[in-house]
Protein backbone atom coordinates (compact mmCIF):
# COMPACT_ATOMS: atom_id res chain seq x y z
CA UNK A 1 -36.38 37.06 -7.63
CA UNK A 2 -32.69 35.40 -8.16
CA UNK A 3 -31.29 32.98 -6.34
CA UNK A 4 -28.17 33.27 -3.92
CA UNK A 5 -26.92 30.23 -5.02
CA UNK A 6 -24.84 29.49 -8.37
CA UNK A 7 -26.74 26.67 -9.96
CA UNK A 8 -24.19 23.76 -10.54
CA UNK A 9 -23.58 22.77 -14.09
CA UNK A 10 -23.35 18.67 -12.39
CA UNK A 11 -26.81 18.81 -11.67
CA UNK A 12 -27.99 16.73 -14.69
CA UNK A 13 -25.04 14.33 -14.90
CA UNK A 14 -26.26 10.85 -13.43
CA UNK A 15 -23.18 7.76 -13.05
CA UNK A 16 -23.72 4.97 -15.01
CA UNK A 17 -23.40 1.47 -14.33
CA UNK A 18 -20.07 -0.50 -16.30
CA UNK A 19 -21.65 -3.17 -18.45
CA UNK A 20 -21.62 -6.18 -16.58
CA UNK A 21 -18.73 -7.75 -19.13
CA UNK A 22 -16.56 -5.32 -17.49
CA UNK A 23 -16.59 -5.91 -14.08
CA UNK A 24 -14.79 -8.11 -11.33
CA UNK A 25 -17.06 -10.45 -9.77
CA UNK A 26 -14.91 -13.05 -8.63
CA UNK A 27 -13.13 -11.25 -6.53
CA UNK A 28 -12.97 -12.43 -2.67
CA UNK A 29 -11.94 -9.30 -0.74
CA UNK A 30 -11.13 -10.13 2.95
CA UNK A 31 -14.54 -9.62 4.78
CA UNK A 32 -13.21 -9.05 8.01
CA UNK A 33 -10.82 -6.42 7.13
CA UNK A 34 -10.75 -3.76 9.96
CA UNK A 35 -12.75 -0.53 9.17
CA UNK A 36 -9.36 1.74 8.37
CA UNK A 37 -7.72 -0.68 6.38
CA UNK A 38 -7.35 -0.33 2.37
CA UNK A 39 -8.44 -3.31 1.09
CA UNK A 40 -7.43 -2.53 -3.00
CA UNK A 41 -4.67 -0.78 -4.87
CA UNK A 42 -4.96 0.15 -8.39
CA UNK A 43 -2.46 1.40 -10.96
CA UNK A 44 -2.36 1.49 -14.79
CA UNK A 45 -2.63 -2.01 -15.23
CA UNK A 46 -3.26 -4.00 -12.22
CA UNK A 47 -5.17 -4.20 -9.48
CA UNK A 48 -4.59 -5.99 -5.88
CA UNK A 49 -6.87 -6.82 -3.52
CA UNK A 50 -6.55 -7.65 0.32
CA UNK A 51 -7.82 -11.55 0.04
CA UNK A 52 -10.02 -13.53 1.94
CA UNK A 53 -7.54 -15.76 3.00
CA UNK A 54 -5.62 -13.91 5.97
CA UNK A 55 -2.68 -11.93 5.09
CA UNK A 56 -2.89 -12.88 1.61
CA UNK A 57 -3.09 -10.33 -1.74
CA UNK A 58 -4.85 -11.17 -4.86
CA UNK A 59 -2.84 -9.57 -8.26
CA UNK A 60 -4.81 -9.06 -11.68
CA UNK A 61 -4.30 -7.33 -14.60
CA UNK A 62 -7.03 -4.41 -15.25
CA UNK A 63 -8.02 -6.23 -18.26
CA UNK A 64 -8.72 -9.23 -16.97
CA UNK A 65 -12.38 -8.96 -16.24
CA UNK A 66 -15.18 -11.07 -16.17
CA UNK A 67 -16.17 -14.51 -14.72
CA UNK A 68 -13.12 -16.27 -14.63
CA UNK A 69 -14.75 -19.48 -14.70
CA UNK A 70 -12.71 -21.60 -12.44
CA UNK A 71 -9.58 -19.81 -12.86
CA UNK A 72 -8.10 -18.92 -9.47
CA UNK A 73 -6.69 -15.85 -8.87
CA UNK A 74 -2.68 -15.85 -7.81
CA UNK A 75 -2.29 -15.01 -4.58
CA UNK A 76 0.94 -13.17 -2.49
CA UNK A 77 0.93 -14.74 1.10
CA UNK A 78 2.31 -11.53 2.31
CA UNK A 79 1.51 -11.53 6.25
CA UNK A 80 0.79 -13.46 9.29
CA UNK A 81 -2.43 -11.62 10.12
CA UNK A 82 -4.79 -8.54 9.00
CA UNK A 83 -3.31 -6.62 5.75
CA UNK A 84 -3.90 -2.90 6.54
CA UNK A 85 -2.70 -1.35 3.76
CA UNK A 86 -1.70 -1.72 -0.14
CA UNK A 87 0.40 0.42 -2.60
CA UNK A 88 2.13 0.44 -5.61
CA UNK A 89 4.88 2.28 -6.56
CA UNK A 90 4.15 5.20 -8.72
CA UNK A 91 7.80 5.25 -10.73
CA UNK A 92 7.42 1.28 -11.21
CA UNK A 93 4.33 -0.34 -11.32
CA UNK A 94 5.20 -3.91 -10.77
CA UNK A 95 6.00 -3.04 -6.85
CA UNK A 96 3.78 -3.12 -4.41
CA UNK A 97 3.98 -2.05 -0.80
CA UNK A 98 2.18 -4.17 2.10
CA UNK A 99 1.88 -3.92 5.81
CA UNK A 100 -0.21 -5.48 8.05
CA UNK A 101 -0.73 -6.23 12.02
CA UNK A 102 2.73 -8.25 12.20
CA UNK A 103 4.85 -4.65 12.06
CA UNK A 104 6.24 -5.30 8.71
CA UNK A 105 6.19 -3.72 5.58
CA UNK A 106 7.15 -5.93 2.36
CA UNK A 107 7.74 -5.26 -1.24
CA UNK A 108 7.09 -7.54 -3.64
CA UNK A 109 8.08 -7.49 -6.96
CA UNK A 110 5.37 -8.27 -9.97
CA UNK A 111 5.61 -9.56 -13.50
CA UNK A 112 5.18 -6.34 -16.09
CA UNK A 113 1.66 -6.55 -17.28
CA UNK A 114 1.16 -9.70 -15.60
CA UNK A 115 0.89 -9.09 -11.98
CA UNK A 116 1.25 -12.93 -10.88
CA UNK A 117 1.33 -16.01 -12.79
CA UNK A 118 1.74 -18.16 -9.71
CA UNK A 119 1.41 -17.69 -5.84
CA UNK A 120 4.25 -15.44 -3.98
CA UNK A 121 5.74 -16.03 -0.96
CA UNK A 122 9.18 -14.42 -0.79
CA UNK A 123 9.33 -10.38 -0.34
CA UNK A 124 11.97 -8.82 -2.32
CA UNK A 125 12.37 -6.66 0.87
CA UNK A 126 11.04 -6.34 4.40
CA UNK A 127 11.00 -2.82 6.36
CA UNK A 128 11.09 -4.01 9.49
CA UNK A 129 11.44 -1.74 13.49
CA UNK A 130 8.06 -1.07 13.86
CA UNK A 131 6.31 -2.92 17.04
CA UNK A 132 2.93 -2.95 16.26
CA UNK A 133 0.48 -2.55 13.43
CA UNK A 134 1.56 -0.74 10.64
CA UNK A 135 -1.32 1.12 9.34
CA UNK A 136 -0.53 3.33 7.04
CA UNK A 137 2.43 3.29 4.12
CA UNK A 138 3.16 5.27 1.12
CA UNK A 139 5.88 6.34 -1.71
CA UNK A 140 6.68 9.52 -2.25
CA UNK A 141 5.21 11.03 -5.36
CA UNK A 142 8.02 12.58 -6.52
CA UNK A 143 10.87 11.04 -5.25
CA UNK A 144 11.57 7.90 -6.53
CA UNK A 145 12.24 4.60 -4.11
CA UNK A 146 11.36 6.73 -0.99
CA UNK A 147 8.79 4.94 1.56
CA UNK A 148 7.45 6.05 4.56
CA UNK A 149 5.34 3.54 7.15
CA UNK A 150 3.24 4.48 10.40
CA UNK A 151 2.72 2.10 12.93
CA UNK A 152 0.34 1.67 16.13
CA UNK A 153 4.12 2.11 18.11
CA UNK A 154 3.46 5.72 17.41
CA UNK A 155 6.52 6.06 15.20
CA UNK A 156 6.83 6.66 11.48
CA UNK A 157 9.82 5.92 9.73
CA UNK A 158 11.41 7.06 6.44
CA UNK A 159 13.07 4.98 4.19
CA UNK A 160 15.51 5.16 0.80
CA UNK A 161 14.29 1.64 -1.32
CA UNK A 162 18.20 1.46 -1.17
CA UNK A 163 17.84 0.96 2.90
CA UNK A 164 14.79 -0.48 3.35
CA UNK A 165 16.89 -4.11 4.13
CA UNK A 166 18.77 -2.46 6.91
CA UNK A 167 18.08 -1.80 10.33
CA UNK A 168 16.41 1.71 10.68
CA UNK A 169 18.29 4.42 12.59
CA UNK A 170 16.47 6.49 15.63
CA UNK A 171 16.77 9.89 15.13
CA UNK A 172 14.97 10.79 18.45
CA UNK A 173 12.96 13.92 17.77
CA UNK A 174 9.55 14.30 19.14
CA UNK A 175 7.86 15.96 16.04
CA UNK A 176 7.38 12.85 14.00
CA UNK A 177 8.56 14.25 10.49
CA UNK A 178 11.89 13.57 8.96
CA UNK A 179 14.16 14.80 6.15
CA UNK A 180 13.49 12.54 3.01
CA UNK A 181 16.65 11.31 1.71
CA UNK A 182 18.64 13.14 -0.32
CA UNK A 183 20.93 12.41 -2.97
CA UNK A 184 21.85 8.32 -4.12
CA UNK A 185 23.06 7.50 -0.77
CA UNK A 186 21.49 5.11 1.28
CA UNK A 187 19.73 6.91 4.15
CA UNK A 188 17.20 5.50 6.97
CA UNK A 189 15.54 7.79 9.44
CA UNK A 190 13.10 7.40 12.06
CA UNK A 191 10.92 9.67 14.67
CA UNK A 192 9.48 8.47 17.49
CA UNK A 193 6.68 10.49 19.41
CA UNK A 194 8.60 10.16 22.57
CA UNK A 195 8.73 13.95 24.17
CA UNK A 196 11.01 12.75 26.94
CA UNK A 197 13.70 11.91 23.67
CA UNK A 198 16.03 14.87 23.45
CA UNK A 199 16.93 16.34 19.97
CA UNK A 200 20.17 15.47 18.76
């Protein structure tokens, strides 16, 4: 008698392990990290990592692996409390994109290939309007510079890179999703889940 079910052509593969040359194991990810946060970003040639110091980000290059025997890893001191999220931009990968539980987002700008040769402390831009917790953040795929952040607040907010240094503009609509910007002007929108809002 045949079987109902299509036999999968995955059923022999078995995952290896990385030779042990090749991994990370210095790393000190943040151990209390909350269980929604992303603790690690990756993109074609570095990696970050929430630390274990609070609010800080450890920067790497991908090839960098190995004991690093004594070497300490560069660190961004990017908030005042609990990262939540990391992201790099996918047009430029020496950005990366933090929030944490101090309602800002921050970009930072990397070294090419490099990530960090010394500790960061200086943003090269702050999103800031959010109230609480930003928890989630990312750049649009396809449209270059274009950032959107949600926060605990219960807003989300859309922003140009162009903008992201100036104050954020309500746009009062209860649906929470916004128009990306359009164009090379600088544009910064916002929705608020507030039903009691009217539309403009």
């Amino acid at each position: 008698m045949s079987s109902r079910f299509a036999t999968s052509k995955y059923r022999h593969a078995v995952g290896s392990l990385e030779k042990k040359e090749n991994w990370y194991p210095d790393l000190q990810p943040a151990a209390s990290a909350p269980s929604d946060a992303e603790l690690l970003a990756v993109n074609s040639s570095l990696l970050a990592v929430s630390w274990t110091v609070n609010g800080a980000i450890g920067v790497l290059p991908l090839s960098d692996v190995g004991k690093r025997s004594g070497r300490e890893v560069p660190l961004i001191h990017a908030h005042s409390g609990t990262i939540y999220e990391l992201a790099f931009n996918p047009f430029n990968d020496t950005q990366l994109l933090s929030s944490g539980d101090d309602a800002a987002v921050r970009l930072w700008q990397l070294e090419d290939g490099v990530g960090l040769s010394q500790n960061l402390g200086t943003a090269a831009a702050t999103l800031s309007g959010h109230t609480k917790r930003v928890s989630t953040i990312r750049w649009n795929p396809t449209a270059s510079g274009v950032v959107v952040s949600g926060s605990h607040d219960g807003s989300v907010k859309v922003r140009h890179r162009s903008a992201i240094d100036a104050p954020p503009t309500q746009c009062c609509c209860c649906c929470c999703c916004c128009d990306a910007p359009t164009g090379g002007a600088s544009h910064s929108r916002s929705c608020v889940n507030s039903p009691s809002s009217p539309p403009p």
